[in-house]
Protein backbone atom coordinates (compact mmCIF):
# COMPACT_ATOMS: atom_id res chain seq x y z
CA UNK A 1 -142.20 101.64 -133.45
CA UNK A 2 -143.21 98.66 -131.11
CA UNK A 3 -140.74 95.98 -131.33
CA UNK A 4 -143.04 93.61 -132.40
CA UNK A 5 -143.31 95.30 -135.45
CA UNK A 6 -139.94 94.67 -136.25
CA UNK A 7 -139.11 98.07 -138.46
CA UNK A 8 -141.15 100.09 -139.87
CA UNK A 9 -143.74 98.98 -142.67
CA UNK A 10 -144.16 94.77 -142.56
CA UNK A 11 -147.73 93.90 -144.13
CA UNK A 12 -148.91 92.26 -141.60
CA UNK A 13 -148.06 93.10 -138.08
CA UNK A 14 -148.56 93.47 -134.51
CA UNK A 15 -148.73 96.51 -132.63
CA UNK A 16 -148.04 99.79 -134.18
CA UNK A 17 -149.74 103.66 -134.17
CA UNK A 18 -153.33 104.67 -134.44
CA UNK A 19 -152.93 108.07 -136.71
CA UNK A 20 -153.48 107.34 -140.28
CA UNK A 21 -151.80 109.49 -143.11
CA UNK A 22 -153.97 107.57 -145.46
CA UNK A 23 -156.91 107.99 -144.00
CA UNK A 24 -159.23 106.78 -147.01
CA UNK A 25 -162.84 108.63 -145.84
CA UNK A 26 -165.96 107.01 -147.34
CA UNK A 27 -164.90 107.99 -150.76
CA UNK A 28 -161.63 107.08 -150.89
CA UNK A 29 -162.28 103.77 -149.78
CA UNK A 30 -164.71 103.12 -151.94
CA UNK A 31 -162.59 104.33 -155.05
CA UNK A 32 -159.45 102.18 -154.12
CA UNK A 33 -162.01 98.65 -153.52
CA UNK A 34 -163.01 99.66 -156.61
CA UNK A 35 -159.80 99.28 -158.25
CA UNK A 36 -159.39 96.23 -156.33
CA UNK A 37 -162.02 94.84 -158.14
CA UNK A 38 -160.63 95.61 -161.39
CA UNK A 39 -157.82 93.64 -160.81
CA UNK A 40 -159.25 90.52 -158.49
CA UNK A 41 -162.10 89.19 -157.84
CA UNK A 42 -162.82 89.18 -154.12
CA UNK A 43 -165.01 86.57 -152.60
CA UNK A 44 -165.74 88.51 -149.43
CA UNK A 45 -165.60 91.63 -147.55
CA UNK A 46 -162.32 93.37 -148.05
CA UNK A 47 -161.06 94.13 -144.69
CA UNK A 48 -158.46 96.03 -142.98
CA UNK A 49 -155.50 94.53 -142.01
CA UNK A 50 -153.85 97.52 -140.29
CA UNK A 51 -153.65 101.25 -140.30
CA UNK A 52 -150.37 102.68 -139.81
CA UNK A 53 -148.98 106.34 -140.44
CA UNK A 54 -147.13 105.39 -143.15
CA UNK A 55 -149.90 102.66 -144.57
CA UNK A 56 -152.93 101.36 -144.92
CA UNK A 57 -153.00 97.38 -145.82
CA UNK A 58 -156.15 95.55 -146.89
CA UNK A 59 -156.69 92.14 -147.10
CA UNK A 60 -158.93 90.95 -150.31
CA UNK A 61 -160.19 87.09 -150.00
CA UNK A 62 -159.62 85.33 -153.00
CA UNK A 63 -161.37 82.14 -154.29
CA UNK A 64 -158.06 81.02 -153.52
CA UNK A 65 -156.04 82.53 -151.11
CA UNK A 66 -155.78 86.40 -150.17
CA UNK A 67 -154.10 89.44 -151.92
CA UNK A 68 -153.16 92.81 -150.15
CA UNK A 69 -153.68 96.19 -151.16
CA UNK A 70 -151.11 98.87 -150.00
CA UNK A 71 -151.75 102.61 -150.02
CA UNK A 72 -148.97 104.33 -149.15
CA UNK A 73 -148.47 107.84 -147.92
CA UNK A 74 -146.29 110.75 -149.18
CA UNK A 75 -143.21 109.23 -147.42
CA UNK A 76 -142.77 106.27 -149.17
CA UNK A 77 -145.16 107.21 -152.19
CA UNK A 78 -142.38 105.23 -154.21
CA UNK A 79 -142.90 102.00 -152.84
CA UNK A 80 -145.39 100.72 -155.59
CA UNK A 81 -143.66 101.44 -158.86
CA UNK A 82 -139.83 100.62 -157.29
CA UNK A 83 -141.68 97.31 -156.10
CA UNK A 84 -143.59 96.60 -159.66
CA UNK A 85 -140.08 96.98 -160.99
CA UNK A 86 -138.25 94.78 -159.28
CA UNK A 87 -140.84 92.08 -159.35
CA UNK A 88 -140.77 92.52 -163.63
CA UNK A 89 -137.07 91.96 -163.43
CA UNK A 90 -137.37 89.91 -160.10
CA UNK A 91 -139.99 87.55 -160.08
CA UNK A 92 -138.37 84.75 -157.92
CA UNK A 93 -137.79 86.86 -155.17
CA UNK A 94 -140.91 89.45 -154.69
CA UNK A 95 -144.34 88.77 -154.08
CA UNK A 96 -146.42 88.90 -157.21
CA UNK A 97 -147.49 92.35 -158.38
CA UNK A 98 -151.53 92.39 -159.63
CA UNK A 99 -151.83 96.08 -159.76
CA UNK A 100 -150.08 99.63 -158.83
CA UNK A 101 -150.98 102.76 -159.34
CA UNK A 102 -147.79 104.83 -159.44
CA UNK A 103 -150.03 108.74 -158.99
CA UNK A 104 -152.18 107.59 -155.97
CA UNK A 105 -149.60 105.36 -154.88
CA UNK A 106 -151.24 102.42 -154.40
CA UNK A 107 -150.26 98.38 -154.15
CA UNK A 108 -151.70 95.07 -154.78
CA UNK A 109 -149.90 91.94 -153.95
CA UNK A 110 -150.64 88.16 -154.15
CA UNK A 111 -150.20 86.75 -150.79
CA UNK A 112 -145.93 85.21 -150.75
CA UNK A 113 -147.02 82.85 -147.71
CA UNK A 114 -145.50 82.95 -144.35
CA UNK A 115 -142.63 85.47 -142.61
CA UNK A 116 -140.13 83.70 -141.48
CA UNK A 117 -140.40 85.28 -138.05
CA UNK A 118 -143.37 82.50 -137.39
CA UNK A 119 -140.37 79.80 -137.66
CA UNK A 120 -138.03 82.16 -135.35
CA UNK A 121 -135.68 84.02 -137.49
CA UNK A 122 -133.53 80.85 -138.35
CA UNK A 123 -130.08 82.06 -139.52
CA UNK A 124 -130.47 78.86 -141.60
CA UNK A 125 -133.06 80.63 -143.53
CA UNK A 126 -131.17 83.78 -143.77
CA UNK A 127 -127.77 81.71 -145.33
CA UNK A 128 -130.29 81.13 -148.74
CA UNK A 129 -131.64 84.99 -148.40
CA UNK A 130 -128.52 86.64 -148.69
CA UNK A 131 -127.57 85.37 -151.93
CA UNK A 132 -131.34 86.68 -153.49
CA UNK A 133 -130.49 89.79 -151.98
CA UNK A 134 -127.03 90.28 -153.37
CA UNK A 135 -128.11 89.23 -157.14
CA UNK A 136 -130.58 91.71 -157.00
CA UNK A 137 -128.87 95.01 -155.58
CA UNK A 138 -125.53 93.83 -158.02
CA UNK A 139 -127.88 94.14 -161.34
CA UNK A 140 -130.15 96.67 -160.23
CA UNK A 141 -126.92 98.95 -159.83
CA UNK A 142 -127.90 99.67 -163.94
CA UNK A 143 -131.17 101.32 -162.38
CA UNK A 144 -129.96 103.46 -159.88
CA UNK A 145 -130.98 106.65 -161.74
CA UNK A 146 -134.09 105.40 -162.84
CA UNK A 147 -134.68 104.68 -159.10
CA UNK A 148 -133.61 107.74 -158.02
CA UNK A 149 -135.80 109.57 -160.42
CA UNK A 150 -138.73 108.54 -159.45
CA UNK A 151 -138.71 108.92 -155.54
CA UNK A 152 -136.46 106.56 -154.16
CA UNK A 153 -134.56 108.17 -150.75
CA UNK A 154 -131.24 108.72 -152.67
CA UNK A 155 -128.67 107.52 -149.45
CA UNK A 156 -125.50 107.51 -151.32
CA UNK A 157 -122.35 107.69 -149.85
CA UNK A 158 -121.11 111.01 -151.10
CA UNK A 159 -124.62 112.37 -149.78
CA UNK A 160 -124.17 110.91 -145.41
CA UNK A 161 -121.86 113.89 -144.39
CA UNK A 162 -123.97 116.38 -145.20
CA UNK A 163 -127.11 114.29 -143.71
CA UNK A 164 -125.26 113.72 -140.24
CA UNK A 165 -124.87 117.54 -140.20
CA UNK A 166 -128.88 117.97 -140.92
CA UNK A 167 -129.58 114.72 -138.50
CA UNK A 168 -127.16 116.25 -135.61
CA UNK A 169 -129.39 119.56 -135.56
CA UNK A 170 -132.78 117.79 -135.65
CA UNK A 171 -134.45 116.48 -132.77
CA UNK A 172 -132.91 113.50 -130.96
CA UNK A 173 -133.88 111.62 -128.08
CA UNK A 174 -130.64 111.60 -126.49
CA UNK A 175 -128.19 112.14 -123.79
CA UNK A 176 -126.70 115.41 -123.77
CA UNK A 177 -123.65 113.51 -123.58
CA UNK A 178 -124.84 111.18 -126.71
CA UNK A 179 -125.13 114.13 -128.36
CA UNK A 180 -122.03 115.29 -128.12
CA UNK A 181 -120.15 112.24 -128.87
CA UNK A 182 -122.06 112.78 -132.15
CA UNK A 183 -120.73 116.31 -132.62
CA UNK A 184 -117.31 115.41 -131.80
CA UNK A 185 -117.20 112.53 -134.35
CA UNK A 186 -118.55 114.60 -136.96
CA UNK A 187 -115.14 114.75 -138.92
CA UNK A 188 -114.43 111.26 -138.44
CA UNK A 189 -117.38 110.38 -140.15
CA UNK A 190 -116.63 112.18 -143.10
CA UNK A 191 -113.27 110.35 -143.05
CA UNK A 192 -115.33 106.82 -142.99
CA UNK A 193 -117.84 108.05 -145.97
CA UNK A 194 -114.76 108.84 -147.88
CA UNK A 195 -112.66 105.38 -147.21
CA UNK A 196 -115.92 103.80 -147.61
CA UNK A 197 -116.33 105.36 -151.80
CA UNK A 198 -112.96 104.32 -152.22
CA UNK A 199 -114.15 100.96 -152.13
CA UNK A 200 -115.83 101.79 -155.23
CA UNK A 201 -119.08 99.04 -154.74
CA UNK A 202 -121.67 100.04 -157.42
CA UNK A 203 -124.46 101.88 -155.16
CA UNK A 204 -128.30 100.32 -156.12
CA UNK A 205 -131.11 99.71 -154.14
CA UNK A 206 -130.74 98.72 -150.54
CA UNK A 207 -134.00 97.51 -148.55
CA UNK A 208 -132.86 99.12 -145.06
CA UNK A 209 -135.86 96.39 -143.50
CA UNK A 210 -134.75 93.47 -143.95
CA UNK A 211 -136.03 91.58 -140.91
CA UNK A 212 -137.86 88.33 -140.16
CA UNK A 213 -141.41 89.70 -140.98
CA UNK A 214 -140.36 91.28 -144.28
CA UNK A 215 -138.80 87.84 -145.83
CA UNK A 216 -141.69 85.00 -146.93
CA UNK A 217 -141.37 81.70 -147.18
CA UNK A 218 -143.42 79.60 -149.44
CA UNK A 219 -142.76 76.09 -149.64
CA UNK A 220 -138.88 76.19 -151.11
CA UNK A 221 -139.90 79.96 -152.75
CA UNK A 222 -138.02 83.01 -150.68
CA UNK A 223 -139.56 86.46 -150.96
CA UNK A 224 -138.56 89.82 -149.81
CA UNK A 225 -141.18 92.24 -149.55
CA UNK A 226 -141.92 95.45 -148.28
CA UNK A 227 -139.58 98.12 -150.13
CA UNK A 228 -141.14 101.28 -148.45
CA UNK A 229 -137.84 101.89 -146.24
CA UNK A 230 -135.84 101.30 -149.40
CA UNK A 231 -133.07 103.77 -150.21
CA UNK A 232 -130.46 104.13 -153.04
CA UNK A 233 -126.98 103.78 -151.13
CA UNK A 234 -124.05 101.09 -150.58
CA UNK A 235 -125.59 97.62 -150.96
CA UNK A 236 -123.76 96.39 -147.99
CA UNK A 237 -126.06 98.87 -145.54
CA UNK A 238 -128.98 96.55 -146.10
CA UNK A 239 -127.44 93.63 -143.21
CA UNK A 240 -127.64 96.24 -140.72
CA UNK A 241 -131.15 95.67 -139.88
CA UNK A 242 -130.50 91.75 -140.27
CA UNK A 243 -127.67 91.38 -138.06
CA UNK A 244 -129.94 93.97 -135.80
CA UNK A 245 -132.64 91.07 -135.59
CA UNK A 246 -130.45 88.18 -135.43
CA UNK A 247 -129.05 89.76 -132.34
CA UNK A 248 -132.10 90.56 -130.70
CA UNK A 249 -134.15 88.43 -131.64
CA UNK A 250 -132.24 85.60 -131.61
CA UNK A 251 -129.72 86.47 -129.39
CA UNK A 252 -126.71 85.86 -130.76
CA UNK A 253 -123.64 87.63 -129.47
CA UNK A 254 -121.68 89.42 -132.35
CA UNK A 255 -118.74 87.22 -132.19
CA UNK A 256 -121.18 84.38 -133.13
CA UNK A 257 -120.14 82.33 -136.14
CA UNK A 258 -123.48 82.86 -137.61
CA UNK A 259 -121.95 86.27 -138.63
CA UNK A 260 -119.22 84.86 -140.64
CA UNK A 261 -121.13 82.80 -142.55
CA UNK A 262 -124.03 85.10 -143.12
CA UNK A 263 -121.39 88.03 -144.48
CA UNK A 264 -119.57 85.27 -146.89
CA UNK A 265 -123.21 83.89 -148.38
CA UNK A 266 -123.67 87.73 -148.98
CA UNK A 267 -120.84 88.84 -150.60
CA UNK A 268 -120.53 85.85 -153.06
CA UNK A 269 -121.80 87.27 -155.78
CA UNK A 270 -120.16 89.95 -155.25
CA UNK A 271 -116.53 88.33 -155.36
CA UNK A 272 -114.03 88.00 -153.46
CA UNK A 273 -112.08 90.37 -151.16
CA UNK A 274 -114.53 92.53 -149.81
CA UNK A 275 -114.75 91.95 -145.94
CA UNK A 276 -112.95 94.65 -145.12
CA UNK A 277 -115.55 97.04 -147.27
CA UNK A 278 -117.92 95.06 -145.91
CA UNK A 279 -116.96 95.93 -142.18
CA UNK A 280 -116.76 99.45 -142.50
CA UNK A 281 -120.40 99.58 -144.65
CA UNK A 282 -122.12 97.98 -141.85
CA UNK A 283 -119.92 100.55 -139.46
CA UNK A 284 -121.05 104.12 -141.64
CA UNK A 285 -124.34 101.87 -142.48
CA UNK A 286 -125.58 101.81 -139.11
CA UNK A 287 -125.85 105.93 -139.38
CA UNK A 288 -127.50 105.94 -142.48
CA UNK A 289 -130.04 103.66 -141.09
CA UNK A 290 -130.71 106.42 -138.53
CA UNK A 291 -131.00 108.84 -140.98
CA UNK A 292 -133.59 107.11 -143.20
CA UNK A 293 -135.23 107.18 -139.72
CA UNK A 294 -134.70 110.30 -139.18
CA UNK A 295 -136.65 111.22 -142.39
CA UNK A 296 -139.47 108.92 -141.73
CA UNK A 297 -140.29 110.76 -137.75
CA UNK A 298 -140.44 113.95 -140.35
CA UNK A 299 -143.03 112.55 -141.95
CA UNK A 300 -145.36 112.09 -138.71
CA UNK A 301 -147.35 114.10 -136.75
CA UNK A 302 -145.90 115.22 -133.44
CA UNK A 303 -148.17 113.20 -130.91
CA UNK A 304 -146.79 110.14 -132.97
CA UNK A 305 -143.03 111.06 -132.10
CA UNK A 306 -143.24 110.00 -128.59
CA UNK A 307 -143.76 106.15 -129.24
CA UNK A 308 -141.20 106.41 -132.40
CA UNK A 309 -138.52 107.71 -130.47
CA UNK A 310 -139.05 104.91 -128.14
CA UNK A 311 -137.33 103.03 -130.69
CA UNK A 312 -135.38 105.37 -133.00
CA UNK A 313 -133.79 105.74 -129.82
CA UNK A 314 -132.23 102.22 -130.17
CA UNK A 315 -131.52 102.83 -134.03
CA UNK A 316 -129.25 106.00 -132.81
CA UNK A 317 -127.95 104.05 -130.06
CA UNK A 318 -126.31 101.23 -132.08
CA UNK A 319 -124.64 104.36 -134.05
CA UNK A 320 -123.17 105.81 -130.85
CA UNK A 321 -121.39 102.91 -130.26
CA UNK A 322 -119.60 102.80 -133.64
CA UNK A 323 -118.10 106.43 -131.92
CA UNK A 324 -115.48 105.01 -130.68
CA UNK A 325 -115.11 102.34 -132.77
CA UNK A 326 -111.27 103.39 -133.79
């Protein structure tokens, strides 16, 4: 995934893939405008925002403003209902929900305003984000089975041994020598999964995308959208991709203050005494990210695995280098 899309499945993006797993046809397109219409009432021609292999997005004109239809393929077919549900028990924090259809997997969203990415990623922005994401994954831990249930990529940490084994014999773009560090940390990892439950932090929802075009701002309002990378796993997994961004993006070395401050904001709700847990989450974290990736390149056809592994190279890379981490 070009880097400009920043992860995988932001609403509105630049760059990105040309095959379409959604691929309407005539009919289909016509059947999900339709249902449009039964919710809103465009003023325009509904228009498509972008094709991806994991989404089509269209963009409905409003008498005021825009909404934006979603249809989702097979891999994150569970993106519409887990997001209704959140916004019913969440509706300061996720855009507004006008429609889904859980069977064909479909979206519609009232515009949340602007990703913060058009500002630059502020870490200022990010201090009164963390808190909105912490509140959320700490009472949505009562819904983990219902999540689960219906579709949600179930990433919990008694389940990550077993997935490095399946991720170590699947296709990697790699170093031989990469790939054997892997191997050869194998048991290790098992070790961190199992220091990691001892912890014992409730396991709920983690959005595994949470970048600068995934968070809206709105005048004071915050919103995190875009749950189709979500998995159920350890709460703390979800600043990998954060942290990722800040350092990229941003720059910002990883001694930087901005670290500190960012991991306190987070864990406040949670209470107190957690930044060691926290430490070794984002450490085991950073290989769960992979594997969610790992399940999404499943998911596309092979011509598209070229340009992902362009960049699920990187996402494996910053997990080699928790290999010798001890």
């Amino acid at each position: 995934m070009p880097v400009a899309a920043v992860g995988c499945h932001a609403f509105c993006i630049t760059g990105g893939m040309s095959v379409r797993l959604t691929d309407f046809g005539d009919v289909g397109r016509a059947a999900a405008e339709d249902w449009i219409r039964a919710h809103v009432d465009p003023v325009g021609a509904i228009e498509t925002a972008h094709d991806r292999p994991w989404a089509t997005v269209l963009r409905v004109p409003l008498a005021v403003g825009v909404a934006w239809f979603k249809a989702c393929a097979p891999v994150q077919a569970f993106e519409p209902r887990l997001t209704a549900e959140l916004f019913a028990r969440w509706p300061d924090r996720l855009p507004g929900v006008l429609g889904h259809d859980e069977e064909r997997a479909w979206l519609l969203l009232a515009d949340a305003g602007t990703p913060i990415r058009v500002f630059g990623n502020p870490p200022e922005t990010w201090l009164a984000v963390m808190p909105l994401c912490s509140e959320l994954q700490s009472s949505e831990a009562a819904h983990t089975h219902e999540h689960l249930a219906h579709g949600v990529p179930d990433l919990r940490v008694s389940t990550l041994p077993a997935r490095y084994e399946r991720f170590l014999n699947g296709e990697l773009p790699l170093e031989q020598d990469e790939i054997r560090r892997l191997h050869e940390f194998a048991p290790r990892f098992t070790e961190l999964c199992a220091e990691l439950a001892a912890h014992d932090v409730p396991e709920t929802i983690q959005h595994d995308d949470l970048h600068h075009a995934n968070v809206y701002s709105d005048g004071n309002q915050l919103r995190l959208l875009d749950w189709g990378d979500s998995s159920v796993g350890h709460p703390f997994f979800s600043l990998v991709v954060t942290f990722r961004f800040l350092e990229e993006i941003n720059k910002l070395l990883p001694s930087d203050p901005w670290f500190g401050r960012l991991r306190d904001a987070y864990l406040e709700p949670w209470g107190s005494g957690y930044e060691e847990t926290f430490a070794l989450a984002m450490r085991v974290g950073k290989f769960a990210h992979a594997f969610a990736w790992a399940r999404q390149r499943a998911a596309l056809p092979p011509e598209e695995h070229p340009r992902f592994d362009e960049w699920y190279r990187v996402v494996i890379l910053r997990a080699v280098a928790e290999v010798g981490g001890d």
